[in-house]
Protein backbone atom coordinates (compact mmCIF):
# COMPACT_ATOMS: atom_id res chain seq x y z
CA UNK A 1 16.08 7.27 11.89
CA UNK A 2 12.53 6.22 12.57
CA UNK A 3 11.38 6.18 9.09
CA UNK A 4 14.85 4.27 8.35
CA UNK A 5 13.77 1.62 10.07
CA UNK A 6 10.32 1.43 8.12
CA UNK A 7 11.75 1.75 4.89
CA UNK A 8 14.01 -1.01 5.89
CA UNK A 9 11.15 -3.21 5.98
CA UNK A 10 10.50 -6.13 4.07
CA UNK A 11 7.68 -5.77 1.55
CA UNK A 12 7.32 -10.10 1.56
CA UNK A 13 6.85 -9.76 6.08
CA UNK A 14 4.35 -7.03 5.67
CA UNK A 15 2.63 -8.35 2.76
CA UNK A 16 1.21 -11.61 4.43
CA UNK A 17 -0.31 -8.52 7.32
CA UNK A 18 -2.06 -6.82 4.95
CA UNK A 19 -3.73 -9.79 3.19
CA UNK A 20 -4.91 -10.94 6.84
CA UNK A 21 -5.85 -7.29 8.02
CA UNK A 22 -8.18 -7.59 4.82
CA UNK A 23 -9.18 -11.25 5.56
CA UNK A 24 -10.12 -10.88 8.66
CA UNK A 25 -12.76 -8.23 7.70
CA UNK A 26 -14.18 -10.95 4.61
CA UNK A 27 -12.06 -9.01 2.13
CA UNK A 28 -9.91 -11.31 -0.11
CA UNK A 29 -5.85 -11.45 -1.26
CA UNK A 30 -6.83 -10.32 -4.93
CA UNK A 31 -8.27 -7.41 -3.73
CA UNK A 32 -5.63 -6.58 -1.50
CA UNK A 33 -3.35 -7.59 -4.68
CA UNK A 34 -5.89 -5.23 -6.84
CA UNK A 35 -5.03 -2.14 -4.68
CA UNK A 36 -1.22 -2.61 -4.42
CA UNK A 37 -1.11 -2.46 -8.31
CA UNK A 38 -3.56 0.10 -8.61
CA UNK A 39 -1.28 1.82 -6.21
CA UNK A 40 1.93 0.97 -7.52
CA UNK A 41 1.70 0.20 -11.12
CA UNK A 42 2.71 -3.26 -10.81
CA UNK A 43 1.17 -6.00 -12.54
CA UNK A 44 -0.20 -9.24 -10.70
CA UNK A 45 3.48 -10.63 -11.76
CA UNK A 46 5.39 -7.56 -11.15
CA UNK A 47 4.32 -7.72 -7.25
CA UNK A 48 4.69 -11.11 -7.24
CA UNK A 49 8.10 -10.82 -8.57
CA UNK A 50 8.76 -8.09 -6.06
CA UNK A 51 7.52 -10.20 -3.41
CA UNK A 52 9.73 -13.20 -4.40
CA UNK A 53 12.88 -10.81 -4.60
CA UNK A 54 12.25 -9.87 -0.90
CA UNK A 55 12.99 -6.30 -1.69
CA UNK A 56 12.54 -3.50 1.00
CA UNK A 57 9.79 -1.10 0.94
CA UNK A 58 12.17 1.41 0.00
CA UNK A 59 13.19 -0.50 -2.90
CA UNK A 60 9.19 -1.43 -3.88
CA UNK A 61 8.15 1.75 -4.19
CA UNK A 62 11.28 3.16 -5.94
CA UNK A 63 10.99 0.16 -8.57
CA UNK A 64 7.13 1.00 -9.14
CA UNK A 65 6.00 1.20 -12.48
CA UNK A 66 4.04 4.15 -11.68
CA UNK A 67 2.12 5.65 -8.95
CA UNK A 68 -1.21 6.40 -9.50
CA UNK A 69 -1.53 9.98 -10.58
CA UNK A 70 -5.23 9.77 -8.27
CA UNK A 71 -3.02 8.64 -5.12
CA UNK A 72 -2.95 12.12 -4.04
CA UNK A 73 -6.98 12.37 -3.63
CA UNK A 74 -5.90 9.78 -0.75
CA UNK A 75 -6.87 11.65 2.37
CA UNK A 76 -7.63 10.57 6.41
CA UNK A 77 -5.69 9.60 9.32
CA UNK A 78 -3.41 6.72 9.68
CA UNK A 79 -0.76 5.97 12.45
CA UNK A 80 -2.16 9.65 14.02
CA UNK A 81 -1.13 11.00 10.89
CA UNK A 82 -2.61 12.96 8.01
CA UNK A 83 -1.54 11.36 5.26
CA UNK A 84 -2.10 13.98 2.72
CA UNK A 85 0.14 16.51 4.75
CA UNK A 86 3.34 13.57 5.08
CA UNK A 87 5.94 15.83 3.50
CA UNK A 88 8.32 12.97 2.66
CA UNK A 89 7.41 11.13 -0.57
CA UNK A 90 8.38 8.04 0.54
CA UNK A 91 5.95 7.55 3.94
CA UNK A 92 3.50 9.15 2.51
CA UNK A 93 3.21 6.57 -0.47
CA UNK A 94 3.87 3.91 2.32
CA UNK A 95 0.89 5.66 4.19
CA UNK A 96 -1.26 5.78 1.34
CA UNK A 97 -0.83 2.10 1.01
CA UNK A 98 -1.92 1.58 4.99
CA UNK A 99 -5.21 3.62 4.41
CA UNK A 100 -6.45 1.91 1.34
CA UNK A 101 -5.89 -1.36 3.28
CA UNK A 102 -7.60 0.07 6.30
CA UNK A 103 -10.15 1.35 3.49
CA UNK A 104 -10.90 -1.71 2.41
CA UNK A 105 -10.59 -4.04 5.69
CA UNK A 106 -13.49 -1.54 6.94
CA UNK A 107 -16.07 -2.74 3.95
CA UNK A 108 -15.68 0.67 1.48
CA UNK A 109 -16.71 -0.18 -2.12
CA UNK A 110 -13.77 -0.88 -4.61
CA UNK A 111 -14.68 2.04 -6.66
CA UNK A 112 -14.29 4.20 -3.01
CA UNK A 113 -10.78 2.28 -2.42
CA UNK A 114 -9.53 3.01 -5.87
CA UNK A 115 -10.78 6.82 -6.10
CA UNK A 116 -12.79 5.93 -9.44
């Protein structure tokens, strides 16, 4: 029921967090936006669109173009969890956006963030 209530979530009221988690730490919105497509698959219009739509995060990730096939070199701790052993697909790609924010809010190169 927990993770209900996460996937419930709307991706436009968490968005504006992650852009100021970033911020805060001299990072900017495009390369927040640069992750979340890198991520996701979207393009800068596709998230956009998706942001405008107010979908869930449920709905976000099932409408992504693609996840990254190198998502799954994503590793580390986030919420007390390891993210590479979340068994359901769904927080774990919701997981694996949280650590590449917290990635890049702590000053890791792009090329680190994006596994390239």
């Amino acid at each position: 029921m927990k993770n209900e209530r996460v996937y419930k979530m709307t991706f436009s009221k968490v968005y504006p967090l992650l852009v100021q988690k970033a911020e805060r730490k001299g990072r900017s919105k495009s390369e927040v936006d640069m992750v979340i497509c890198w991520l996701t698959g979207y393009d800068d219009f596709g998230l956009q669109a998706q942001i405008v739509k107010n979908v869930d995060y449920e709905t976000f990730f099932n409408e992504a173009p693609q996840i990254n096939p190198n998502a799954t070199q994503i590793s580390g701790v986030i919420c007390g969890h390891r993210v590479e052993e979340i068994q359901e697909p769904l927080m774990q790609k919701i997981r694996w956006l949280d650590k590449l924010i917290d990635e890049l809010a702590k000053g890791k190169p792009m090329e680190k963030v994006l596994r390239s």
